[in-house]
Structures are given as C-alpha cells and as structure tokens.
C-alpha atoms as a PDB file:
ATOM      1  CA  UNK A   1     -17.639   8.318  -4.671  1.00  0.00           C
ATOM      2  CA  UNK A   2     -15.780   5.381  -2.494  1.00  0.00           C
ATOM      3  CA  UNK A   3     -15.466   2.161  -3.727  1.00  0.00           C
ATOM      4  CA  UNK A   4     -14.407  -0.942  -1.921  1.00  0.00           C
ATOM      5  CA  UNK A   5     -13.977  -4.388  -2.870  1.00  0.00           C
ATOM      6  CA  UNK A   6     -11.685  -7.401  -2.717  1.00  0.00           C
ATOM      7  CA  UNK A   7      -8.893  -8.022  -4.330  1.00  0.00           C
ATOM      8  CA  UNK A   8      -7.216 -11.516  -5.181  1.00  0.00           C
ATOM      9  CA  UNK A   9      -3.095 -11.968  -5.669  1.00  0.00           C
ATOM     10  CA  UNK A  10      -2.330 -15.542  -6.213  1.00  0.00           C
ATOM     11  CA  UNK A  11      -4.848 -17.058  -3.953  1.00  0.00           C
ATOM     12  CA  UNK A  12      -4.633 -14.352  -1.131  1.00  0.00           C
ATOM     13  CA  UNK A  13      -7.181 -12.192  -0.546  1.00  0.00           C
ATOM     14  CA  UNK A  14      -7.146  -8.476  -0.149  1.00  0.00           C
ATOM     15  CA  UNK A  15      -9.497  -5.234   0.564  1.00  0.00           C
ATOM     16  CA  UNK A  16      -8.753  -2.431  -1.669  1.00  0.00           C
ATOM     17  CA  UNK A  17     -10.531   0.944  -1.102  1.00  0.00           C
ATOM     18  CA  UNK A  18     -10.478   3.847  -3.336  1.00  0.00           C
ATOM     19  CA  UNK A  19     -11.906   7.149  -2.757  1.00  0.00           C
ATOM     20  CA  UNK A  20     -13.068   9.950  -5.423  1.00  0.00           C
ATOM     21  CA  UNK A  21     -11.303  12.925  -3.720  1.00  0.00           C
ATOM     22  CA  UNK A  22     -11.405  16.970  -5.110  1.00  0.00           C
ATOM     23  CA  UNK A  23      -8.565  17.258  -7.627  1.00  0.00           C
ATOM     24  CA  UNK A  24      -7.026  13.616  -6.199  1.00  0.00           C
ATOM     25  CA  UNK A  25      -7.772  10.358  -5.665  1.00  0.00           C
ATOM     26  CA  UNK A  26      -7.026   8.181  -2.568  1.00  0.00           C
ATOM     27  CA  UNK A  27      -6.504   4.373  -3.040  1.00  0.00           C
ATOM     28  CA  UNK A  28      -4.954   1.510  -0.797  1.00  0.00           C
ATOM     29  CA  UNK A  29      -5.184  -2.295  -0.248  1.00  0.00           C
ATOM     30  CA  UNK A  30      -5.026  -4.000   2.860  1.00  0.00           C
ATOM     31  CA  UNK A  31      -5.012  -7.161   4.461  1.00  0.00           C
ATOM     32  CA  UNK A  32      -4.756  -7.810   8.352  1.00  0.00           C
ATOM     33  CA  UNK A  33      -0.952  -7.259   8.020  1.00  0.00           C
ATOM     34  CA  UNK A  34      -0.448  -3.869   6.152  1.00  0.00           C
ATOM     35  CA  UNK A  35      -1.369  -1.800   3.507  1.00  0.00           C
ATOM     36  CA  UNK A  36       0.077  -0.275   0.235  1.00  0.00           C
ATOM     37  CA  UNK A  37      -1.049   2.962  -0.448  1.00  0.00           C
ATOM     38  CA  UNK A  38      -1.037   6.061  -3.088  1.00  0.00           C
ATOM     39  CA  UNK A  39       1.309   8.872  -2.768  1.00  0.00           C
ATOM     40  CA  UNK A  40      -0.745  10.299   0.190  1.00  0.00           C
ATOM     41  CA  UNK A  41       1.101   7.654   2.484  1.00  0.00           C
ATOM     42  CA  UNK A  42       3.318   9.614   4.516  1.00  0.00           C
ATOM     43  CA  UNK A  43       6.144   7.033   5.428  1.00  0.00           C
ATOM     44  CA  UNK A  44       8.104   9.442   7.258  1.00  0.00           C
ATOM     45  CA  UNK A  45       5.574  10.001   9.662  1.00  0.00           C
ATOM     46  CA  UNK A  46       5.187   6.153  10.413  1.00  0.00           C
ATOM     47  CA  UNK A  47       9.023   5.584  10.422  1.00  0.00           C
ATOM     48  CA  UNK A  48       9.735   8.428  12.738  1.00  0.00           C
ATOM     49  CA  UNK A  49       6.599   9.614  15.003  1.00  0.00           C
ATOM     50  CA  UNK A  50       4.696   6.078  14.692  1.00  0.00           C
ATOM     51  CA  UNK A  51       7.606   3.741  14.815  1.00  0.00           C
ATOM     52  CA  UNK A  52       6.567   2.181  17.632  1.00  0.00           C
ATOM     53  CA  UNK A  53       3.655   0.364  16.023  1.00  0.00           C
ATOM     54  CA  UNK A  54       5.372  -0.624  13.161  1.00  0.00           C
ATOM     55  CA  UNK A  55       3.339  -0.491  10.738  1.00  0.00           C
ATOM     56  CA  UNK A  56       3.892  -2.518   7.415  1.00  0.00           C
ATOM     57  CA  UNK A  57       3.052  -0.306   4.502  1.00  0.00           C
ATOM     58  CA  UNK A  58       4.573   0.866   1.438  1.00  0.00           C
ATOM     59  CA  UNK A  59       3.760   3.934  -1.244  1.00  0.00           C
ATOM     60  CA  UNK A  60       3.287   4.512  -5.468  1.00  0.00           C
ATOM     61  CA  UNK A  61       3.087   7.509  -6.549  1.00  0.00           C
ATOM     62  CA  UNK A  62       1.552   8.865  -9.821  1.00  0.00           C
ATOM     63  CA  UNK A  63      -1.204   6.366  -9.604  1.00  0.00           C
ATOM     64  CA  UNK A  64      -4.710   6.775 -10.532  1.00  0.00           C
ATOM     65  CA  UNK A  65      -6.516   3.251  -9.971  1.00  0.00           C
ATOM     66  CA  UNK A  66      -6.143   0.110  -8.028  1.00  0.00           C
ATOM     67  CA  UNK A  67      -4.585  -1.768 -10.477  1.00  0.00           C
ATOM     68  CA  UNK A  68      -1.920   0.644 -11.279  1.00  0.00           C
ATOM     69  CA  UNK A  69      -1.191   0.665  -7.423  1.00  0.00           C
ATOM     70  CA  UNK A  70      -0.786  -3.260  -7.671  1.00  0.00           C
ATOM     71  CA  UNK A  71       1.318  -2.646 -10.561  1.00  0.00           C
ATOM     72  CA  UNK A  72       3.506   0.466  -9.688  1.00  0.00           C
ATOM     73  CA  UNK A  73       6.800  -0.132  -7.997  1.00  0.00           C
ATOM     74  CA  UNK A  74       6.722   1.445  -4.180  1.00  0.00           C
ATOM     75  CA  UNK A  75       8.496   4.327  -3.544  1.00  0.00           C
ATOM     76  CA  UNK A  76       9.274   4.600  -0.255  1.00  0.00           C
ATOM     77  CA  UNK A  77       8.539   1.501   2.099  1.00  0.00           C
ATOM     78  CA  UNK A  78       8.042   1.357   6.221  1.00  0.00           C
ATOM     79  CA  UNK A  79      10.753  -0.136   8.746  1.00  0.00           C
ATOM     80  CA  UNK A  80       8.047  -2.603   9.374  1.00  0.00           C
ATOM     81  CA  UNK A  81       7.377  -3.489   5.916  1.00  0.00           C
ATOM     82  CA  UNK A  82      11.356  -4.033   5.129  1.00  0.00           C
ATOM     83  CA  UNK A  83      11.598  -6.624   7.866  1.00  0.00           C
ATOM     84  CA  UNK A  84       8.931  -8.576   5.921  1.00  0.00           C
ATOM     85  CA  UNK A  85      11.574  -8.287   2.863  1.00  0.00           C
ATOM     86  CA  UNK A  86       9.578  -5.611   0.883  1.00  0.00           C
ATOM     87  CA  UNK A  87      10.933  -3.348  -0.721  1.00  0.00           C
ATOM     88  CA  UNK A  88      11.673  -0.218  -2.315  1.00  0.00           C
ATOM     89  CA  UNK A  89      11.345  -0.422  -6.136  1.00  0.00           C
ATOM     90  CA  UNK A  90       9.131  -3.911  -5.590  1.00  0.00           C
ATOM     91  CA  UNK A  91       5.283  -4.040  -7.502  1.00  0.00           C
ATOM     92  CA  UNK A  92       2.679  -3.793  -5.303  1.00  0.00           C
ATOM     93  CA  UNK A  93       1.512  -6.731  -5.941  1.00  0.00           C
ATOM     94  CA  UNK A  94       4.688  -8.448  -5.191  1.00  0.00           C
ATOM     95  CA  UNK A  95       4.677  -6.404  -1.471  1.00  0.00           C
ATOM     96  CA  UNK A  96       1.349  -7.408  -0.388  1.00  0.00           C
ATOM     97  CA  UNK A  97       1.813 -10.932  -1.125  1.00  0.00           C
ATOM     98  CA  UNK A  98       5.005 -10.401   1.463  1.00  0.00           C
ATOM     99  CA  UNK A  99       2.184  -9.912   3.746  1.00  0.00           C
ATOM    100  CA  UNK A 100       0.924 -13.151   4.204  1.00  0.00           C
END
C-alpha cells in the first residue's frame, strides 16, 4: 500500500510519501528543495557519486511512520543539506523547515 499526503510544519507545506514494502517500510517528505528520508537514504552515494547535484537530504533510521521521521533526529545529512545549516543529530522536522 502507498500513501501520500501533505504535511504542514509551521505554516510550510510538505509531501510526505510512505510505501508498505516486504519486511520494510519506505517513507520520505519533500518539498521543492529536498527531502528527509528513512534509513534507505544512501547519503554516501549522493555525497560521493552524485555530488554534483547536490542534493539536500538527510536520513532517520529505526523509523516506522511519518511522524516518527519528523520526529527522529537525522543520522547522516548531505553536503547540500549542511550548507542549508542542517544537521546531523537535528529533528526532522527542524531540517525540512531549513528548506524553505
């Protein structure tokens, strides 16, 4: 089952998008700028073979819902997304609404 619906963080609006998976879950919300994701975010991959597109985006792990996600503090964090002053230990809710 996929779910998606909008999300609002202190007046700003998001899309969040969550996804019944075998054994997992998949969640994220996004906005035009970037994204926060679950643990299946692979930040390496953007930092290193994806740099060049710097992509704003940050990862929870051990969550099972959007509101955990909003709630969790990120994990690791994107080049892109540290420039914005997000990171690393931040809520994210606090991290997307860096992404005005």
């Amino acid at each position: 089952m996929m779910e998606m619906r909008p999300v609002e963080i202190d007046g700003v609006w998001f899309q969040a998008v969550s996804m019944k998976l075998p054994k997992t879950n998949f969640m994220a919300v996004t906005n035009d700028v970037g994204y926060i994701m679950c643990g299946a975010l692979d930040v390496g991959l953007l930092n290193e073979k994806l740099a060049d597109r710097e992509i704003v985006a940050g990862r929870a792990v051990g969550v099972r819902s959007i509101e955990q996600l909003l709630d969790a503090p990120l994990e690791s964090i994107t080049i892109a997304a540290e420039k914005l002053g997000i990171h690393e230990g931040m809520t994210g809710r606090e991290a997307l609404l860096k992404m005005k």
